[in-house]
Protein backbone atom coordinates (compact mmCIF):
# COMPACT_ATOMS: atom_id res chain seq x y z
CA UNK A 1 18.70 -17.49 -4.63
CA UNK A 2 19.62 -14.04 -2.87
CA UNK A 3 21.42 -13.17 -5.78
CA UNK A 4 18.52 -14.14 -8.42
CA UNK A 5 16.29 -12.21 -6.17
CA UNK A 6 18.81 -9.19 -6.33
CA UNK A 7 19.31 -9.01 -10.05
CA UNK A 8 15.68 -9.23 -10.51
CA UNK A 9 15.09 -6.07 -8.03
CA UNK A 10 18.33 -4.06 -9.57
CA UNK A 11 16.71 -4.26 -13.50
CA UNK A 12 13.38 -3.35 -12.24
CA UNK A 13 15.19 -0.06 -10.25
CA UNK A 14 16.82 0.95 -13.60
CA UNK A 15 14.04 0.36 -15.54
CA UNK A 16 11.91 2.83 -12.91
CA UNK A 17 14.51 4.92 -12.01
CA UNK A 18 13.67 7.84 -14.29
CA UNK A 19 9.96 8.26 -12.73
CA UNK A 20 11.20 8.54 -9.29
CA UNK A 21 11.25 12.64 -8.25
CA UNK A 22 12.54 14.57 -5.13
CA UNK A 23 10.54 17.32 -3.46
CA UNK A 24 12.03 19.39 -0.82
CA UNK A 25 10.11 21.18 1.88
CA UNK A 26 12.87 24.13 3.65
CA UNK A 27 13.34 24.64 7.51
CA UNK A 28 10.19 26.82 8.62
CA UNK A 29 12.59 29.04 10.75
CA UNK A 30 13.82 30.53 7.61
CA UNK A 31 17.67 29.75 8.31
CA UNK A 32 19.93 27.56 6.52
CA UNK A 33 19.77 24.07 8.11
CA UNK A 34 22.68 21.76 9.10
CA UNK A 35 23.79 18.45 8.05
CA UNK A 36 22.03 17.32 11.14
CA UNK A 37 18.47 19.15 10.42
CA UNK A 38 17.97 17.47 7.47
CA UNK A 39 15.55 14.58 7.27
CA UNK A 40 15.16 12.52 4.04
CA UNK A 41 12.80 9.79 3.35
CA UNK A 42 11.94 7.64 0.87
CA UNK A 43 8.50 6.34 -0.06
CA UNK A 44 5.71 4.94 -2.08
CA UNK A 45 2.99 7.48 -1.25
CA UNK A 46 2.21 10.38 -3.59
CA UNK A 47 3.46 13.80 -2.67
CA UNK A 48 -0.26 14.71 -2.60
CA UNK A 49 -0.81 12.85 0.41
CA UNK A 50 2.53 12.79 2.07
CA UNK A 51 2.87 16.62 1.63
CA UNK A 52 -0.10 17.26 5.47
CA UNK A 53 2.20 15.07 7.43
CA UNK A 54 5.80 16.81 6.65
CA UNK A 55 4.47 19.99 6.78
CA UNK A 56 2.73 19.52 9.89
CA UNK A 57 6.11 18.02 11.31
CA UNK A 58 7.66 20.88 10.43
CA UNK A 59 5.37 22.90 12.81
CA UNK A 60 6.75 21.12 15.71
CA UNK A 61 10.62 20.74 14.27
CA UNK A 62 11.06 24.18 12.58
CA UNK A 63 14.22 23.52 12.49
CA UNK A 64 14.45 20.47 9.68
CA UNK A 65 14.38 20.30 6.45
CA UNK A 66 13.18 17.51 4.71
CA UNK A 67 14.01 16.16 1.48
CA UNK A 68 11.59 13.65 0.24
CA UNK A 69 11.83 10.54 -2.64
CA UNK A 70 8.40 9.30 -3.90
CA UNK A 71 9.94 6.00 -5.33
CA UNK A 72 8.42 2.99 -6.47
CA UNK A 73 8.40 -0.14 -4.39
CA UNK A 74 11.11 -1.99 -5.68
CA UNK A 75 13.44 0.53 -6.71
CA UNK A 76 12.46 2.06 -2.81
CA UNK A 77 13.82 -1.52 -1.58
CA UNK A 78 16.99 -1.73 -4.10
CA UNK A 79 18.43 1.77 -2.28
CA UNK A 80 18.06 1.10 0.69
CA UNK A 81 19.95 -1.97 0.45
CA UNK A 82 22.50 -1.30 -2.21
CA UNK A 83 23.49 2.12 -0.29
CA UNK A 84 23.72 0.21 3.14
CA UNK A 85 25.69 -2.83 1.51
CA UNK A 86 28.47 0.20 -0.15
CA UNK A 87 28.84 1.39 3.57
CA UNK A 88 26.50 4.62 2.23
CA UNK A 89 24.53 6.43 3.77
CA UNK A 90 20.84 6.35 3.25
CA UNK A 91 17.25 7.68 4.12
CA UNK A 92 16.47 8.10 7.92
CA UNK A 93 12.72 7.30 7.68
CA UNK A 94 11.24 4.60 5.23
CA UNK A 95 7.99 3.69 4.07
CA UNK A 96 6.14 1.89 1.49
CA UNK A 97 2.78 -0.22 1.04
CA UNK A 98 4.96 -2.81 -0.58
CA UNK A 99 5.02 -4.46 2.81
CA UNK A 100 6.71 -8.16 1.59
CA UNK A 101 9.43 -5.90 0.93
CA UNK A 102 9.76 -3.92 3.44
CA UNK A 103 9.41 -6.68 5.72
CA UNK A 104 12.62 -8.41 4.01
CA UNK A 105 14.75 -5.07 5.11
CA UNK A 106 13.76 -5.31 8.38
CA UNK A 107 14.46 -9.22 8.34
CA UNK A 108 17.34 -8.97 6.91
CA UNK A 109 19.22 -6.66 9.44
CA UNK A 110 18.20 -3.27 7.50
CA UNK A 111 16.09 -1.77 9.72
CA UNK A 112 17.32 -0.22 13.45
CA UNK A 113 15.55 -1.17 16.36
CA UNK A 114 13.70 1.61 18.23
CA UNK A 115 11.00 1.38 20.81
CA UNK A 116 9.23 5.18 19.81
CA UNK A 117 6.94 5.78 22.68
CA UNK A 118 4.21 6.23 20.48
CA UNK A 119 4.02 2.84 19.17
CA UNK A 120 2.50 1.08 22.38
CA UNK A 121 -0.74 2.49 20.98
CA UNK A 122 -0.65 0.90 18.03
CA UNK A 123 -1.93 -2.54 17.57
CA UNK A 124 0.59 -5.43 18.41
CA UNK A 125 0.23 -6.62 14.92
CA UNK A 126 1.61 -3.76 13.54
CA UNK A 127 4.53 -3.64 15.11
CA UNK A 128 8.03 -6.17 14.39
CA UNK A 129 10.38 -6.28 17.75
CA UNK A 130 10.44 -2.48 17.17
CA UNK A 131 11.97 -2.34 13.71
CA UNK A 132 9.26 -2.62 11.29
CA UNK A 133 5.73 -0.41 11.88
CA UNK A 134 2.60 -0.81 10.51
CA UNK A 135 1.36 3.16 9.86
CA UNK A 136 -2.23 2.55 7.89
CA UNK A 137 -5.15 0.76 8.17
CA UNK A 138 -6.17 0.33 4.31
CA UNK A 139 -8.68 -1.80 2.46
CA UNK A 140 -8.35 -3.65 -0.45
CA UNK A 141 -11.52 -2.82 -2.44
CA UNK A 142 -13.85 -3.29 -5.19
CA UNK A 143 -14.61 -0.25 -7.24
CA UNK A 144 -17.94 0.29 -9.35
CA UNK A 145 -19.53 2.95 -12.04
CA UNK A 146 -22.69 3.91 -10.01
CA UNK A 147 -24.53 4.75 -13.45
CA UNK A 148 -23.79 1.29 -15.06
CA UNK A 149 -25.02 -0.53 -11.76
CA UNK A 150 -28.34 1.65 -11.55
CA UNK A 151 -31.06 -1.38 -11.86
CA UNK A 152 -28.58 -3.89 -10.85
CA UNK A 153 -27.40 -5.21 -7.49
CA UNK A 154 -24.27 -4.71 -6.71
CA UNK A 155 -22.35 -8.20 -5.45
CA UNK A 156 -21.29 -8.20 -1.74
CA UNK A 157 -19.17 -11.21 -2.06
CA UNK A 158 -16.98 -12.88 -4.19
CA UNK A 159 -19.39 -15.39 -5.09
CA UNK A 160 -22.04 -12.95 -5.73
CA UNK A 161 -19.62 -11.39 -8.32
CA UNK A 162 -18.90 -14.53 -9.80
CA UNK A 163 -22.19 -15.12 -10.06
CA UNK A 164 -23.08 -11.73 -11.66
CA UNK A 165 -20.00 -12.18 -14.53
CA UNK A 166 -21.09 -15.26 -15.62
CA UNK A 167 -25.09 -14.69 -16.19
CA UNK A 168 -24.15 -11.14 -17.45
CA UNK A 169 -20.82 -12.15 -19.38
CA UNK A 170 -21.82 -10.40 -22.52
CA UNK A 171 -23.11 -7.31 -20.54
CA UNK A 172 -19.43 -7.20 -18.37
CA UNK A 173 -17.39 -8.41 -21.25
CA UNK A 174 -14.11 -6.07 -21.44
CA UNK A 175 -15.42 -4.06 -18.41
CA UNK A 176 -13.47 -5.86 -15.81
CA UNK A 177 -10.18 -3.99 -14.11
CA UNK A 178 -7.69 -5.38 -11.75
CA UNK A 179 -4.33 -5.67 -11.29
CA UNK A 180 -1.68 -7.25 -13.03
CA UNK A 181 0.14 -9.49 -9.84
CA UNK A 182 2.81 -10.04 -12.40
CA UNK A 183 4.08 -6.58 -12.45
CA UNK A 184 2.17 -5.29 -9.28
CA UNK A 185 3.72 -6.09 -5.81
CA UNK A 186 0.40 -4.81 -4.03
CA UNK A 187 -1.60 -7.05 -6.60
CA UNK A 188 -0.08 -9.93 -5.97
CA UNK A 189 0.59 -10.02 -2.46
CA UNK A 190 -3.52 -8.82 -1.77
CA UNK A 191 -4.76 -12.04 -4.22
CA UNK A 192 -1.84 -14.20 -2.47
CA UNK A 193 -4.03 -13.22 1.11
CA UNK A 194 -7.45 -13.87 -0.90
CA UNK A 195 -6.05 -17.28 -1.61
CA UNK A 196 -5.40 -17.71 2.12
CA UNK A 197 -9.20 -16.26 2.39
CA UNK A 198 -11.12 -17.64 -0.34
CA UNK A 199 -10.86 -21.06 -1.61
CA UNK A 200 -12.68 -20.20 -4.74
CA UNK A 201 -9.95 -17.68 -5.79
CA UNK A 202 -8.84 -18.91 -8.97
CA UNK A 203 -12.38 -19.48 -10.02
CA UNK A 204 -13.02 -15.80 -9.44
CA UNK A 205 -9.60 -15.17 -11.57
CA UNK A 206 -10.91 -17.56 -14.17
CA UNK A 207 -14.27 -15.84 -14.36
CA UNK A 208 -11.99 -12.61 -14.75
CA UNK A 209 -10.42 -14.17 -17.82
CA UNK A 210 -13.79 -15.09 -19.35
CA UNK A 211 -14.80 -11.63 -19.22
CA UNK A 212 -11.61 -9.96 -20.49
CA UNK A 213 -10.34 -8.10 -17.66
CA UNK A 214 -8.52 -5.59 -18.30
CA UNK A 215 -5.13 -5.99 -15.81
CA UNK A 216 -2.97 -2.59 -14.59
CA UNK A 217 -0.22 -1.39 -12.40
CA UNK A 218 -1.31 1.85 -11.52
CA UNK A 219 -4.68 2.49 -8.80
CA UNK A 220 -5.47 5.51 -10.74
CA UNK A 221 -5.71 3.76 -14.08
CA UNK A 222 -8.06 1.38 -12.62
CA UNK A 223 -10.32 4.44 -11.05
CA UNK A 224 -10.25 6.85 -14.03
CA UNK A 225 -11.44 4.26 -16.58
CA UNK A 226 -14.38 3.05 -13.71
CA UNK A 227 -15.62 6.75 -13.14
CA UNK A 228 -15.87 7.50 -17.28
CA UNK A 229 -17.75 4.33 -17.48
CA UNK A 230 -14.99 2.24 -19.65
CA UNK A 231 -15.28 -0.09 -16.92
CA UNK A 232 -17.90 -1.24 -14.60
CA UNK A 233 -16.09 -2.58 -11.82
CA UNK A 234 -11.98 -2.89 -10.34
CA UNK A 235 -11.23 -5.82 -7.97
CA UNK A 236 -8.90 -5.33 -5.09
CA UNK A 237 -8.31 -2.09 -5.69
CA UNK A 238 -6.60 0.22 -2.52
CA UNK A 239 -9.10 1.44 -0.55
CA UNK A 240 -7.37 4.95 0.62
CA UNK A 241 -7.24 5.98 -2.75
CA UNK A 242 -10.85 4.72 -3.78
CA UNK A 243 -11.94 7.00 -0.80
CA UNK A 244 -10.46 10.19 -2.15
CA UNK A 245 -11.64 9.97 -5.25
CA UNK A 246 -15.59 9.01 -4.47
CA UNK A 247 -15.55 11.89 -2.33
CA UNK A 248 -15.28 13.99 -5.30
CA UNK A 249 -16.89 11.73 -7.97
CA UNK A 250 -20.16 10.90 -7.83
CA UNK A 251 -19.37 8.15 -10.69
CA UNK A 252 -17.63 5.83 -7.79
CA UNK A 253 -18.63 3.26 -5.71
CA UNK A 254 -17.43 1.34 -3.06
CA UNK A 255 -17.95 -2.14 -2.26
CA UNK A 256 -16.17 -3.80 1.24
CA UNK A 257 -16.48 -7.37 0.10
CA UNK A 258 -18.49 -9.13 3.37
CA UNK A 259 -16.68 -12.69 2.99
CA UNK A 260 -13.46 -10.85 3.78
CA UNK A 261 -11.29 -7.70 3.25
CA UNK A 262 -7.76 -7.92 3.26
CA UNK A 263 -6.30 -4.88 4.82
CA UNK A 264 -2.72 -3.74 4.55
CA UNK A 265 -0.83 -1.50 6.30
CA UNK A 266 2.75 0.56 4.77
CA UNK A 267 4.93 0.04 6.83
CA UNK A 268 7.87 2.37 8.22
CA UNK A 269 10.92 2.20 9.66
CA UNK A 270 14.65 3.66 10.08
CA UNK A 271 16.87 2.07 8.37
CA UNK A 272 20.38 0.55 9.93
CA UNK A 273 22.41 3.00 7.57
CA UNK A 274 20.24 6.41 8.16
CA UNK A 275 21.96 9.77 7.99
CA UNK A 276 20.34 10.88 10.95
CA UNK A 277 18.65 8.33 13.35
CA UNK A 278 17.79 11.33 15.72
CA UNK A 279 15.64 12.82 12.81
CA UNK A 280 14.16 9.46 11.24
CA UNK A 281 13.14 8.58 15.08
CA UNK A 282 11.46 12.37 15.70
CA UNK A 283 9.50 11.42 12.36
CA UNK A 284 8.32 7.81 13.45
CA UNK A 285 7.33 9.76 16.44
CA UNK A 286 5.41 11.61 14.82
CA UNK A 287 3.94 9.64 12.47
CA UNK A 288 2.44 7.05 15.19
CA UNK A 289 1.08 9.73 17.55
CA UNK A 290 -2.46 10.69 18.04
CA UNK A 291 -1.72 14.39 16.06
CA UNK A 292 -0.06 12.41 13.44
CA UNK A 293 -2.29 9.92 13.00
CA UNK A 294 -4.96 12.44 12.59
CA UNK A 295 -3.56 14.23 10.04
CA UNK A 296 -3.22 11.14 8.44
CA UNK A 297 -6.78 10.94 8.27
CA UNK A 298 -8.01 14.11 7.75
CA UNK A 299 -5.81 15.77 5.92
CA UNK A 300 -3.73 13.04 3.91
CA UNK A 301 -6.50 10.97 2.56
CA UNK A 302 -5.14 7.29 4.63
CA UNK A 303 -6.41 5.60 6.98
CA UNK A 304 -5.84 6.01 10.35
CA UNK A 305 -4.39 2.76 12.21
CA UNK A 306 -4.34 4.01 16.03
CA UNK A 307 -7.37 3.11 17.86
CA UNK A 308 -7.92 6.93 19.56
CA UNK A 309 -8.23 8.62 16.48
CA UNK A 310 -12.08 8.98 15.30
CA UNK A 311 -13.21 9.73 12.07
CA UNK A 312 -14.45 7.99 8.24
CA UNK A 313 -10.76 7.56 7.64
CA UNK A 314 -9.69 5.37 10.61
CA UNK A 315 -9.26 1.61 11.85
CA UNK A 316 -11.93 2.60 14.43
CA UNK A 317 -14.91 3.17 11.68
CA UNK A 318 -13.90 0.57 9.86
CA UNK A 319 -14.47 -2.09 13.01
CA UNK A 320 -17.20 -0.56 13.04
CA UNK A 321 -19.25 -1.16 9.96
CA UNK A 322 -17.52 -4.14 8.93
CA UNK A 323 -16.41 -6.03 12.16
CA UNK A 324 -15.13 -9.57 11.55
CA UNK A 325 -15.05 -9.13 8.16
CA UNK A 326 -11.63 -7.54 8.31
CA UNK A 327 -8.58 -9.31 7.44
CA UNK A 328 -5.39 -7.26 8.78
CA UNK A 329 -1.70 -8.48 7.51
CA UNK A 330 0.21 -8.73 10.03
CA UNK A 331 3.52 -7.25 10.27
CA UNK A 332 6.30 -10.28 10.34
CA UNK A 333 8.41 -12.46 8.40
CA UNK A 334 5.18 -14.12 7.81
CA UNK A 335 5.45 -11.75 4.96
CA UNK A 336 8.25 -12.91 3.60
CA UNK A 337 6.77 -15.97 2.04
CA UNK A 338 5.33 -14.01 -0.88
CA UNK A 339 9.05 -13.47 -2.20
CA UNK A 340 9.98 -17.02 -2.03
CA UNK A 341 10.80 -17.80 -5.77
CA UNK A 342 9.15 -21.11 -5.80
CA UNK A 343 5.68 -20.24 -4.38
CA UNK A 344 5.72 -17.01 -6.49
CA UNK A 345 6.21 -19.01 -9.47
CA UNK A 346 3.49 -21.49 -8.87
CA UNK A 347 1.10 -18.38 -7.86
CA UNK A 348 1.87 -16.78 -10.78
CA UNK A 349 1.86 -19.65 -13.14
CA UNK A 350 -2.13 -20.54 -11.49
CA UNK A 351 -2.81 -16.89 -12.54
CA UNK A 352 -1.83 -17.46 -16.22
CA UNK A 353 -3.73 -20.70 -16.37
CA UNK A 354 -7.09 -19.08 -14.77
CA UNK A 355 -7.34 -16.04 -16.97
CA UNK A 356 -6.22 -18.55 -20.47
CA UNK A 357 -8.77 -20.78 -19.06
CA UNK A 358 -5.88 -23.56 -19.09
């Protein structure tokens, strides 16, 4: 099975391998940094957001470079573990909103253990027996064009958006976005929790078929073709970057579904075969702390997981307006069932049958 599992990750890395890019952000003191003052990590998160945190961290550790790897999820998971297999070194900080996967490094003996003093702040969910972190605090959402609601409600629940497709299925027909679970990893594993959530799920998905939906891999795909109107609505789409972009775009709404939200977290960690543990572990630091967390927030365009930090971008306002509602995943191997071949398949084969109507 491990080896199915590992031929299927190592043709999805080549066939992403020419997107990923490297950005590199030079010591602030000006001089020529050692082996040791160098800090690479490897991510998920675009360089737009990413780019507040490093150089922040550099304003306390003027001393390290940092070379950084916006990857994509699997090919982000592939590294790590093909590099610490060869006896390789590899990044010294990790993080991704893939968390199934991130979760399986950790599990799997990946991932070094460190007790960062920071991290007793963070919820106990969050955190794995000190190797894997939970950093965010992130929605999944429903997106909708403000101008093609005006004069209608806008559903608050799953069943009230069930409801709406099928009395206005001509009126929503081909105006439906979500994402494709078959090539997503954050689509899948956010409609695998729904499931858990939801028992109409596959109803909803079927009602999705009916009405064409339009399926994607990419959150900004979903959010450009909402805001010019293409589409009316995007289910389950990541709240963080939802945020950002209806803070500049009138076009964009925001729906919290009341039933539940699923929230996930990316989650960090060092891994086992890190160049420098020293620097990976200043950067957790970092990361978890109250000044890190805020510029998280404010600056970065997450969400803030540590309860301290205040703000529209935090864990804290979002207890606040929607309370119970909230449905964190939690950090553990619990995780790991969404890469179990067997259940995958059977999700995945449900999903075909709902949207064919089968």
């Amino acid at each position: 099975m491990r080896k199915l599992i590992g031929l299927f990750f190592i043709v999805i890395f080549w066939i992403s391998v020419a997107s990923a890019e490297t950005f590199n952000f030079p010591a602030r003191d000006g001089q020529a940094a050692g082996a040791g003052n160098e800090l690479v990590i490897y991510s998920t998160t675009d360089i737009d957001a990413v780019r507040p945190l490093i150089e922040d961290f550099q304003m306390l550790q003027a001393k390290i470079r940092v070379k950084y790897f916006d990857l994509q999820s699997l090919e982000l998971f592939d590294r790590v573990l093909r590099e610490s297999d060869a006896g390789k070194k590899t990044a010294d900080f990790a993080f991704s909103s893939a968390m199934d996967l991130q979760m399986k490094l950790a599990n799997d003996g990946y991932a070094q253990s460190y007790k960062s003093p920071a991290a007793q702040d963070i919820p106990s969910w969050a955190n794995w027996r000190n190797e894997a972190f939970g950093i965010t605090f992130e929605p999944a959402v429903i997106v909708y064009n403000k101008k093609f609601f005006a004069g209608r409600k806008v559903p608050n629940t799953r069943t009230q958006l069930i409801e709406l497709l099928e009395k206005q299925n001509a009126a929503f027909f081909g105006k439906v976005a979500t994402y494709d679970i078959q090539r997503s990893g954050l689509g899948f594993l956010v409609l695998a929790r729904d499931q858990e959530h939801y028992n109409a799920t596959w109803k909803l998905v079927r009602t999705f078929g009916r009405s064409s939906v339009k399926l994607y891999t990419s959150t900004a795909a979903i959010l450009d073709r909402v805001s010019d109107g293409k589409f009316a609505l995007g289910y389950n789409v990541l709240g963080s970057y939802a945020a950002t972009r209806a803070e500049r775009d009138p076009n964009i709404g925001i729906i919290m579904p009341s039933d539940h939200t699923v929230v996930l977290s990316r989650i960090a960690l060092i891994p086992r075969n890190a160049r420098s543990t020293k620097n990976g572990r200043l950067f957790l630091d970092y990361v978890l702390s109250q000044r890190g967390q805020r510029v998280l927030a404010e600056k970065a365009g997450l969400n803030a997981i540590h309860p301290a930090v205040t703000g529209n971008r935090t864990a804290a306002k979002m207890r606040e307006t929607a309370g119970s509602s909230l449905r964190p995943i939690k950090v553990g191997p619990g995780l790991l069932v969404y890469l179990d071949q067997f259940k995958r398949s059977k999700m995945l084969t449900n999903w075909e049958n709902a949207l064919t109507g089968r």
